[in-house]
N, C-alpha and C. Protein backbone atom coordinates (compact mmCIF):
# COMPACT_ATOMS: atom_id res chain seq x y z
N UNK A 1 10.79 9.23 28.42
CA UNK A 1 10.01 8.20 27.77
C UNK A 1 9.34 8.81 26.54
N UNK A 2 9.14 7.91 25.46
CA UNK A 2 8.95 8.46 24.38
C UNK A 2 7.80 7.68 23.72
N UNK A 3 6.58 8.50 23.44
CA UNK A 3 5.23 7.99 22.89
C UNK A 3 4.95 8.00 21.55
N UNK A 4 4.98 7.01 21.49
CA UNK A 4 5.06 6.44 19.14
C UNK A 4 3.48 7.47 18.87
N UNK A 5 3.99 8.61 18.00
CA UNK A 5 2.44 9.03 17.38
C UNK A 5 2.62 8.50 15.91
N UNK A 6 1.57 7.85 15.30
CA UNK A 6 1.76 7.46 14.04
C UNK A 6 0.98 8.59 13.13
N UNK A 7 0.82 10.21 13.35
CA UNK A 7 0.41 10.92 13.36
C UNK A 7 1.62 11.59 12.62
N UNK A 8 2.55 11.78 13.93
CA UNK A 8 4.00 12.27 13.02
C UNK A 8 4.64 11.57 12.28
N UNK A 9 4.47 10.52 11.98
CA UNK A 9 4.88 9.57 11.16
C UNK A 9 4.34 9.93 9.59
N UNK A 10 2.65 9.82 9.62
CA UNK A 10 1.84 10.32 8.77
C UNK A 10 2.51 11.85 8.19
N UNK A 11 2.71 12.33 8.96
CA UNK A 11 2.85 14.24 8.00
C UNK A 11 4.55 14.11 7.86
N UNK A 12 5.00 13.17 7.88
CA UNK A 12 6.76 13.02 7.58
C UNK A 12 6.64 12.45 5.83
N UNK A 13 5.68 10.89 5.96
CA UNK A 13 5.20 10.42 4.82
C UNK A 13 4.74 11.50 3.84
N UNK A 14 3.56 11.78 4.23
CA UNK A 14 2.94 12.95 3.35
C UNK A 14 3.66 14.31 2.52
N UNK A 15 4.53 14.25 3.17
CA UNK A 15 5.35 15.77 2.70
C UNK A 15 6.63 14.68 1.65
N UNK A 16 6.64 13.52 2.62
CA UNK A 16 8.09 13.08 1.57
C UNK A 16 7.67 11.98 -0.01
N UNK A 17 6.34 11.51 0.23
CA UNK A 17 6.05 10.94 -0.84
C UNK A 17 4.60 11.82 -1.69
N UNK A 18 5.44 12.01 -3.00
CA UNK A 18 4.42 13.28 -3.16
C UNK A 18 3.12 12.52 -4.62
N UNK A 19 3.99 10.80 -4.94
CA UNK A 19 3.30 10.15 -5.76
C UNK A 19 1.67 9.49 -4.80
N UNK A 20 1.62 9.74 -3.81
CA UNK A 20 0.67 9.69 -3.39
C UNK A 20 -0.46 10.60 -3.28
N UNK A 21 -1.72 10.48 -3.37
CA UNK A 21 -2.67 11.27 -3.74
C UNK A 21 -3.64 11.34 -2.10
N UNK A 22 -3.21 10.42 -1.08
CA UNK A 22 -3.59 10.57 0.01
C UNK A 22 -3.10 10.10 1.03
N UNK A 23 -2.69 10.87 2.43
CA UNK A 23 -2.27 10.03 3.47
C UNK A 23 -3.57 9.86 4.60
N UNK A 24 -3.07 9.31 5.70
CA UNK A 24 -3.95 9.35 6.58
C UNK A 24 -3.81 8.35 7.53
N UNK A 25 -4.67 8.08 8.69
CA UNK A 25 -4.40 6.95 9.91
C UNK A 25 -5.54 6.05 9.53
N UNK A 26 -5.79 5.59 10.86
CA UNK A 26 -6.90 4.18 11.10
C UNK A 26 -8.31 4.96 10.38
N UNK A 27 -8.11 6.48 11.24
CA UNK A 27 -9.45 7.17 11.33
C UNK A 27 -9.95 7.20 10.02
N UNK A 28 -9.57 7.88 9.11
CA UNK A 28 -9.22 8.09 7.45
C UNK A 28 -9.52 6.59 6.78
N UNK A 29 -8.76 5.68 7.62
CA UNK A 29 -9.72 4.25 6.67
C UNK A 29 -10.44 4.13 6.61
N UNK A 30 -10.90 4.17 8.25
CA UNK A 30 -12.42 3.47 8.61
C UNK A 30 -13.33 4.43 8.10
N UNK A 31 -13.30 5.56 7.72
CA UNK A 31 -14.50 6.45 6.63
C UNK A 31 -14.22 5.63 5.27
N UNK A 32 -13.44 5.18 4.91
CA UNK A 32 -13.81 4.95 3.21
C UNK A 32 -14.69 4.23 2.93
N UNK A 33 -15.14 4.73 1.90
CA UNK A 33 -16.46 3.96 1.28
C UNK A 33 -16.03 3.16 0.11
N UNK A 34 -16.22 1.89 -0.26
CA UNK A 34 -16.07 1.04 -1.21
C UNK A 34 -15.76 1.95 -2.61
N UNK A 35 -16.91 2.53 -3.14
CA UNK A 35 -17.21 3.07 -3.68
C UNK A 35 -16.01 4.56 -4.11
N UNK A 36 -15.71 4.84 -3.19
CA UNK A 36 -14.84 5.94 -3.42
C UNK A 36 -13.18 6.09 -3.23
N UNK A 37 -12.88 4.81 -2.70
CA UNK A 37 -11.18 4.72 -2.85
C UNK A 37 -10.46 5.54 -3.74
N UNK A 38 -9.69 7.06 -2.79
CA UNK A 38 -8.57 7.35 -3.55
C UNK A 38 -7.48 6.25 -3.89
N UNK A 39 -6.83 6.09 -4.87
CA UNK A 39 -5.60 5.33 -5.21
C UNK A 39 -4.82 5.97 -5.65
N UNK A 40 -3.20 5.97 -6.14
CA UNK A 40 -2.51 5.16 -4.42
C UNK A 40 -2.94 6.19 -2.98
N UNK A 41 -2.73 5.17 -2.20
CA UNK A 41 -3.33 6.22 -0.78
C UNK A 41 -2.21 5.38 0.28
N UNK A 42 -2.19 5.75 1.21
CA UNK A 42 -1.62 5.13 2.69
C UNK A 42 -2.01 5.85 3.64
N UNK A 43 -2.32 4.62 4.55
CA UNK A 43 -3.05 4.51 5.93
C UNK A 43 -2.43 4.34 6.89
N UNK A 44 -1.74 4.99 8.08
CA UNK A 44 -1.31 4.28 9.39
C UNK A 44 -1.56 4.48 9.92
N UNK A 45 -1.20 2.72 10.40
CA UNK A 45 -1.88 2.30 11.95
C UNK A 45 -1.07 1.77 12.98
N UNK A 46 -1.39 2.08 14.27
CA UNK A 46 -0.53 1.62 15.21
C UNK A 46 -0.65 -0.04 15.36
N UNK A 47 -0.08 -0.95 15.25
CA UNK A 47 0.07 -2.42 15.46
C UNK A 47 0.18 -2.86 16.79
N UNK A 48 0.98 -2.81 17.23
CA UNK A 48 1.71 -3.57 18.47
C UNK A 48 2.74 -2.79 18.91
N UNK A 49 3.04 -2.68 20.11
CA UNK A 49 4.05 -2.32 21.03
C UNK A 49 4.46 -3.76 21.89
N UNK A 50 5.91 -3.76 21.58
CA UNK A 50 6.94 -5.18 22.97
C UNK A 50 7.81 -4.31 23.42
N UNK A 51 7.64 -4.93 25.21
CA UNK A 51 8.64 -4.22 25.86
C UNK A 51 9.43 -5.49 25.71
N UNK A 52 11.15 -5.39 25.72
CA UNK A 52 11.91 -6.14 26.09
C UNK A 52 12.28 -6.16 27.30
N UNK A 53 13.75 -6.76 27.45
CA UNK A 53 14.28 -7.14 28.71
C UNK A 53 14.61 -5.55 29.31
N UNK A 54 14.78 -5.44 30.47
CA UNK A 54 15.09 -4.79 31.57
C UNK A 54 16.47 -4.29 31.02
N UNK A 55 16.99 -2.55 30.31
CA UNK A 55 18.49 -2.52 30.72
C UNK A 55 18.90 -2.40 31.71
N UNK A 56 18.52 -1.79 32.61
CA UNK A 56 18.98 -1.26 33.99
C UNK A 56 18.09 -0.61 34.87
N UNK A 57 18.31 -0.92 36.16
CA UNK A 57 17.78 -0.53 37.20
C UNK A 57 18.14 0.78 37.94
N UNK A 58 17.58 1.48 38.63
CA UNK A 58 18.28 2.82 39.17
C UNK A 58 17.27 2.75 40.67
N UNK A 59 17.65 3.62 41.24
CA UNK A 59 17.21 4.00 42.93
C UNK A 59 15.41 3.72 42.37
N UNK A 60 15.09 4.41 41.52
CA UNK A 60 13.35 4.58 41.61
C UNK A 60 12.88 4.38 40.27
N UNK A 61 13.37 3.27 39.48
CA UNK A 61 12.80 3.27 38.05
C UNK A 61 13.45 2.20 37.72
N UNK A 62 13.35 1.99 36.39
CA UNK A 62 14.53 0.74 35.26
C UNK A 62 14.25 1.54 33.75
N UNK A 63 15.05 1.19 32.97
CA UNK A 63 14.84 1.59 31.49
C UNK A 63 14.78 0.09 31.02
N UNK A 64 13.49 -0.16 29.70
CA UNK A 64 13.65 -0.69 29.28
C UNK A 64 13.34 -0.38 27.47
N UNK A 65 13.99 -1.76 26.70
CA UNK A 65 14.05 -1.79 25.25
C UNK A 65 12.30 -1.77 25.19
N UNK A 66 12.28 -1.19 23.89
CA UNK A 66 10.99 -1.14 23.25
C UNK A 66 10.74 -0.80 21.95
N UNK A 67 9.86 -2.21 21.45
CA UNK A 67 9.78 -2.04 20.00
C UNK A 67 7.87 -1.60 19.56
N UNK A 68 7.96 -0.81 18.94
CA UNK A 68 6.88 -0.22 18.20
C UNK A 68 6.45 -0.79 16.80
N UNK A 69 5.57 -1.10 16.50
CA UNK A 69 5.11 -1.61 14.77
C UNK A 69 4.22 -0.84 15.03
N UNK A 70 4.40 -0.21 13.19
CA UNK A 70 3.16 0.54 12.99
C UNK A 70 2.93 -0.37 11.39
N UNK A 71 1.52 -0.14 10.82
CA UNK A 71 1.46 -0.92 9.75
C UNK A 71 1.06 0.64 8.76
N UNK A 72 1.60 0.32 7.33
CA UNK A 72 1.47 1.22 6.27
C UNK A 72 0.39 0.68 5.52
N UNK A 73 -0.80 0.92 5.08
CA UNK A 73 -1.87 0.15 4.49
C UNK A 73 -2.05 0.89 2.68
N UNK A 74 -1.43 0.24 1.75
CA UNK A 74 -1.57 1.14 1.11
C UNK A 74 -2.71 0.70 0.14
N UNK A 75 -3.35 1.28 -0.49
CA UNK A 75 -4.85 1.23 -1.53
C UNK A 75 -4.35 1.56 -2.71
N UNK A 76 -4.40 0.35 -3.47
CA UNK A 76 -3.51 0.54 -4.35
C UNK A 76 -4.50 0.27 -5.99
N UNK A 77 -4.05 0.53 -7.04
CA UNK A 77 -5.26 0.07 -8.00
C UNK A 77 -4.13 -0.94 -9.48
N UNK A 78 -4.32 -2.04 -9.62
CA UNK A 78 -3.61 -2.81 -9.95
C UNK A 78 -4.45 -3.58 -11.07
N UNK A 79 -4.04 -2.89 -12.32
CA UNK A 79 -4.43 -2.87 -13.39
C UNK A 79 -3.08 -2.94 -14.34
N UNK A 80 -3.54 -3.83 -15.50
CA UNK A 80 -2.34 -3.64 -15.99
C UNK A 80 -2.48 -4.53 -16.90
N UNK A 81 -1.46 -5.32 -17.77
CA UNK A 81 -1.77 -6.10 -18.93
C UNK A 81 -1.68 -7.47 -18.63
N UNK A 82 -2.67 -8.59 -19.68
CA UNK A 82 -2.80 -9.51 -19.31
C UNK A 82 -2.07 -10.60 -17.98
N UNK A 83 -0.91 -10.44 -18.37
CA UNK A 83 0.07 -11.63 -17.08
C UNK A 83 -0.11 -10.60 -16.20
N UNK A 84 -0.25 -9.57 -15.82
CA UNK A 84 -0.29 -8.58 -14.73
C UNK A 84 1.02 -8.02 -14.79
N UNK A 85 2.13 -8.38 -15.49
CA UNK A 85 3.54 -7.71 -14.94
C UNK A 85 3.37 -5.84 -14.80
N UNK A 86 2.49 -5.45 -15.56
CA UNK A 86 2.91 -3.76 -15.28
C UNK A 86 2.40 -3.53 -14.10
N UNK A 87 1.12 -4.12 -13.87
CA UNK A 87 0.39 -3.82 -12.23
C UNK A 87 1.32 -4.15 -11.18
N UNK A 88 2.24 -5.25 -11.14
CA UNK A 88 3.14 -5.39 -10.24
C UNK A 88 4.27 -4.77 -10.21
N UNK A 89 4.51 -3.55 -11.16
CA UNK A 89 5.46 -2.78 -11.34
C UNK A 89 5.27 -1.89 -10.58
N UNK A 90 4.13 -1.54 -10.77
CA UNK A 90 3.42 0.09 -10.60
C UNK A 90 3.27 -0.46 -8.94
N UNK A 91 2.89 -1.07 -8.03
CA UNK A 91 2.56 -1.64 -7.00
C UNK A 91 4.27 -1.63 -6.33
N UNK A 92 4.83 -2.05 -7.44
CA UNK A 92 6.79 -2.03 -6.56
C UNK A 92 7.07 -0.68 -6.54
N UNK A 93 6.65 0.00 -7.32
CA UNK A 93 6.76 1.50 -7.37
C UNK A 93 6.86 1.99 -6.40
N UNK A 94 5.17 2.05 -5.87
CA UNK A 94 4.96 2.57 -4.90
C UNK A 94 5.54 2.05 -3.32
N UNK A 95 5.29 0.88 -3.13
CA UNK A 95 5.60 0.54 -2.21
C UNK A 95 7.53 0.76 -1.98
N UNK A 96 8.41 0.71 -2.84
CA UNK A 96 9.78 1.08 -3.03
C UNK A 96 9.76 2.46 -2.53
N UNK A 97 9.05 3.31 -2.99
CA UNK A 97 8.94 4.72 -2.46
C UNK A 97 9.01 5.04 -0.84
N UNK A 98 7.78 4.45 -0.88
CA UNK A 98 7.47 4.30 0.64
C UNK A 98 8.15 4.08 1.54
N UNK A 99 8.80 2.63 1.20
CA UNK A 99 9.77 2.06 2.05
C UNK A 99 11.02 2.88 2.27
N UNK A 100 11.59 3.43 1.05
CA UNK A 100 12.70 4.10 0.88
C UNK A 100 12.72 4.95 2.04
N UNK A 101 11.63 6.10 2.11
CA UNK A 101 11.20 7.24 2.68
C UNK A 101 11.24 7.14 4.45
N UNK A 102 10.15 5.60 4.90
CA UNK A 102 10.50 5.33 5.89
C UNK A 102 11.57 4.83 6.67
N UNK A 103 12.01 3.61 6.13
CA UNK A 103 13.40 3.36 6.53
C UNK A 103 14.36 4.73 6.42
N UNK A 104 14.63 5.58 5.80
CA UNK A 104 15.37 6.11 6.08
C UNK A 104 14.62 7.51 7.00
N UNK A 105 13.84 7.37 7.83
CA UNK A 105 12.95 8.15 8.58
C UNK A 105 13.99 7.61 9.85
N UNK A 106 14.21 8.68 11.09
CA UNK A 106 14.29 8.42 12.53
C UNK A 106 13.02 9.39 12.96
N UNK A 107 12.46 8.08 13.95
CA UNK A 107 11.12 8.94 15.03
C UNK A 107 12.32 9.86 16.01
N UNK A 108 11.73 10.93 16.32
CA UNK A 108 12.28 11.67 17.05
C UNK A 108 12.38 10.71 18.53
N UNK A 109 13.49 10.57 19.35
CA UNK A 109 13.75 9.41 20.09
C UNK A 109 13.81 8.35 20.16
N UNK A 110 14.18 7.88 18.93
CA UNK A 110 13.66 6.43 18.69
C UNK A 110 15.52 6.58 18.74
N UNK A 111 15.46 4.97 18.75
CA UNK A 111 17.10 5.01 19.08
C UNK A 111 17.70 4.36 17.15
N UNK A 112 16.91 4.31 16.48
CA UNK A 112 17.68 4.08 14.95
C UNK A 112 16.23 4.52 14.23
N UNK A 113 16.33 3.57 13.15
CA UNK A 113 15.15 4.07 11.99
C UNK A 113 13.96 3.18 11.85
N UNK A 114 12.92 3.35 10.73
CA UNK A 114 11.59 2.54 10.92
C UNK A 114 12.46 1.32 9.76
N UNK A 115 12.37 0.66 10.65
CA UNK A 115 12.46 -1.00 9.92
C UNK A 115 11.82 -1.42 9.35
N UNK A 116 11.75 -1.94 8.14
CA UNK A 116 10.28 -2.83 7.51
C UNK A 116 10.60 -4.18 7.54
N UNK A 117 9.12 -4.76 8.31
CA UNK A 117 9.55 -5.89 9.02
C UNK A 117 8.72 -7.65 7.94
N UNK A 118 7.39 -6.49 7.80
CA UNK A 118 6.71 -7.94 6.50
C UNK A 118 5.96 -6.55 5.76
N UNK A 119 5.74 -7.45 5.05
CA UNK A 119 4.31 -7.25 4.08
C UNK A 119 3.57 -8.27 3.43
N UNK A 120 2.19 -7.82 2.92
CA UNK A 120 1.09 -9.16 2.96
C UNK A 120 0.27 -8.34 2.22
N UNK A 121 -0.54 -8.82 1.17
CA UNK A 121 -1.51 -8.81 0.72
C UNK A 121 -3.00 -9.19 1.53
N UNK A 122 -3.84 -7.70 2.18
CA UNK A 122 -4.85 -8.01 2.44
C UNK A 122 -6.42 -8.04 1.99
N UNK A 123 -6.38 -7.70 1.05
CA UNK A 123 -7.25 -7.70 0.33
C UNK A 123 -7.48 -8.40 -1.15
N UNK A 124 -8.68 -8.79 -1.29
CA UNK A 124 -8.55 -9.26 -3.07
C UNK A 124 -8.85 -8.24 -4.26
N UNK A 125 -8.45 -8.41 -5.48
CA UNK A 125 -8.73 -7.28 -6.21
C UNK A 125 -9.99 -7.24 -6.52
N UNK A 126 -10.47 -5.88 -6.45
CA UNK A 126 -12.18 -5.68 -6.62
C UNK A 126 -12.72 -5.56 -7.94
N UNK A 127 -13.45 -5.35 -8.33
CA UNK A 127 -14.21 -4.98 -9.95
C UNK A 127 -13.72 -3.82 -10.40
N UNK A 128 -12.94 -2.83 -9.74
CA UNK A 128 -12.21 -1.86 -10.34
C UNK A 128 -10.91 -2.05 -10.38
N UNK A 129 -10.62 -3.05 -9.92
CA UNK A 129 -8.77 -3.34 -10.02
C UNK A 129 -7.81 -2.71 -8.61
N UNK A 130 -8.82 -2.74 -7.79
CA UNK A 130 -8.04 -2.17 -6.47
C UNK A 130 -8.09 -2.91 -5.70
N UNK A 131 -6.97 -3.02 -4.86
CA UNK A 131 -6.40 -3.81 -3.78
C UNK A 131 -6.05 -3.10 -2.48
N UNK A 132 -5.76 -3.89 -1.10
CA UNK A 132 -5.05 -2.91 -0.08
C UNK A 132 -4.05 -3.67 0.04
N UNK A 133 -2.67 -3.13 0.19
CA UNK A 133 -1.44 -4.28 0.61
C UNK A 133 -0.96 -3.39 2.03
N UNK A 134 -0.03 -3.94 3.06
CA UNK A 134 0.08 -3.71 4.60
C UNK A 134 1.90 -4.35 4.78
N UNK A 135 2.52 -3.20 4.79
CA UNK A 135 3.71 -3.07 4.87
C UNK A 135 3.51 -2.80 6.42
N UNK A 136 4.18 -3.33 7.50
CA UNK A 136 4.69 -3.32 8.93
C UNK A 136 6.01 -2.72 9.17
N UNK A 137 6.54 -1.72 9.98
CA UNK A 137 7.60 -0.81 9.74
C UNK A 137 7.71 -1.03 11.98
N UNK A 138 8.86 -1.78 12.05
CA UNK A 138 9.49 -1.63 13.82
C UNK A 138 10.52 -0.13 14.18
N UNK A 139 10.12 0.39 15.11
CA UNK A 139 10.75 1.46 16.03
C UNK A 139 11.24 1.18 17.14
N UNK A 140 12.48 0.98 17.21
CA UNK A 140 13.14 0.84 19.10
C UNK A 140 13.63 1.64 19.92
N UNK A 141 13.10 2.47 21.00
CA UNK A 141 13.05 3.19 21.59
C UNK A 141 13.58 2.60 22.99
N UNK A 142 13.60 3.37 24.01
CA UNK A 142 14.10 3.06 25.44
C UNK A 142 12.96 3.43 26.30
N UNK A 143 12.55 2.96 27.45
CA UNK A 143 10.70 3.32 27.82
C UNK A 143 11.55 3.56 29.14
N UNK A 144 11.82 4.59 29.80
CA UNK A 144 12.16 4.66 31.47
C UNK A 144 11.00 4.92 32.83
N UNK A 145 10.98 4.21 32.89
CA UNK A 145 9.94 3.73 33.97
C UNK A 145 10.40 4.30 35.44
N UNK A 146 9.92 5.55 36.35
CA UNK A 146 10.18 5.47 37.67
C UNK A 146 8.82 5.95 38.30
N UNK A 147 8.76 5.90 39.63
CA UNK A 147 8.25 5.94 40.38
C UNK A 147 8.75 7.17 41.61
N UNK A 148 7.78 7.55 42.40
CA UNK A 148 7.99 8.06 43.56
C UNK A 148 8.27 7.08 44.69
N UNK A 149 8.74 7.49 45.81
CA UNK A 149 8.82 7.09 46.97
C UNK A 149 7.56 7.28 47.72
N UNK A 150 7.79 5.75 48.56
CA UNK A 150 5.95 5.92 49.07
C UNK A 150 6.08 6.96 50.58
């Protein structure tokens, strides 16, 4: 059985995207101060875990499918000229990077690669031109479940 760290995920990112000026998890968000946002930055966080259906049963266990989301939060600063088109360049930039890097990432046991599943704008732009946007990335793994005999 295999336990999603979005930890190793984080120092896979970090070493492979080097246009970033910071990585980090939940922990690393929840310190930022308004005031001090590195940009560009990314944040992950664990989302959701689904078990699926049942593959198979054995004497003292079953294996089943299992999907992992982790979300990529990135802090982004989106400035640019009047219609905005360069800010949304610089914003595809990064996020193209990213994506590139992960999708073609396998978690160690995961049975293929990190999928990117949405993304969303969560934040509004602030008085300095920074935003957070939240790319969602799925992992499917196999979870084998047994037990002892009573």
């Amino acid at each position: 059985m295999i336990s999603v760290s979005v930890t190793t995920i984080t120092a896979h990112l970090e070493g492979a995207v080097t246009s970033l000026r910071f990585v980090g998890t939940a922990k690393d968000l929840g310190a930022v101060k308004a005031d001090a946002i590195v940009t560009p930055a990314a944040y992950l966080l664990p989302a959701s875990e689904r078990g699926g259906e049942q593959m198979y049963a054995h004497c003292d266990g079953l294996s089943q499918r299992v999907g992992f989301t982790f979300s990529v939060v990135l802090a982004l600063r989106d400035i640019g000229d009047r219609r905005g088109d360069r800010a949304v360049d610089g914003i595809k930039t990064i996020r193209d990077e990213v994506m590139t890097v992960l999708a073609l990432y396998q978690y160690p046991g995961a049975d293929g690669y990190c999928l990117p599943t949405s993304g969303r704008l969560v934040s509004g732009v602030d008085r300095d031109g920074r935003l957070f946007w939240q790319d969602d990335y799925r992992i499917s793994f196999h979870r084998n479940i047994s037990g002892g005999s009573p």
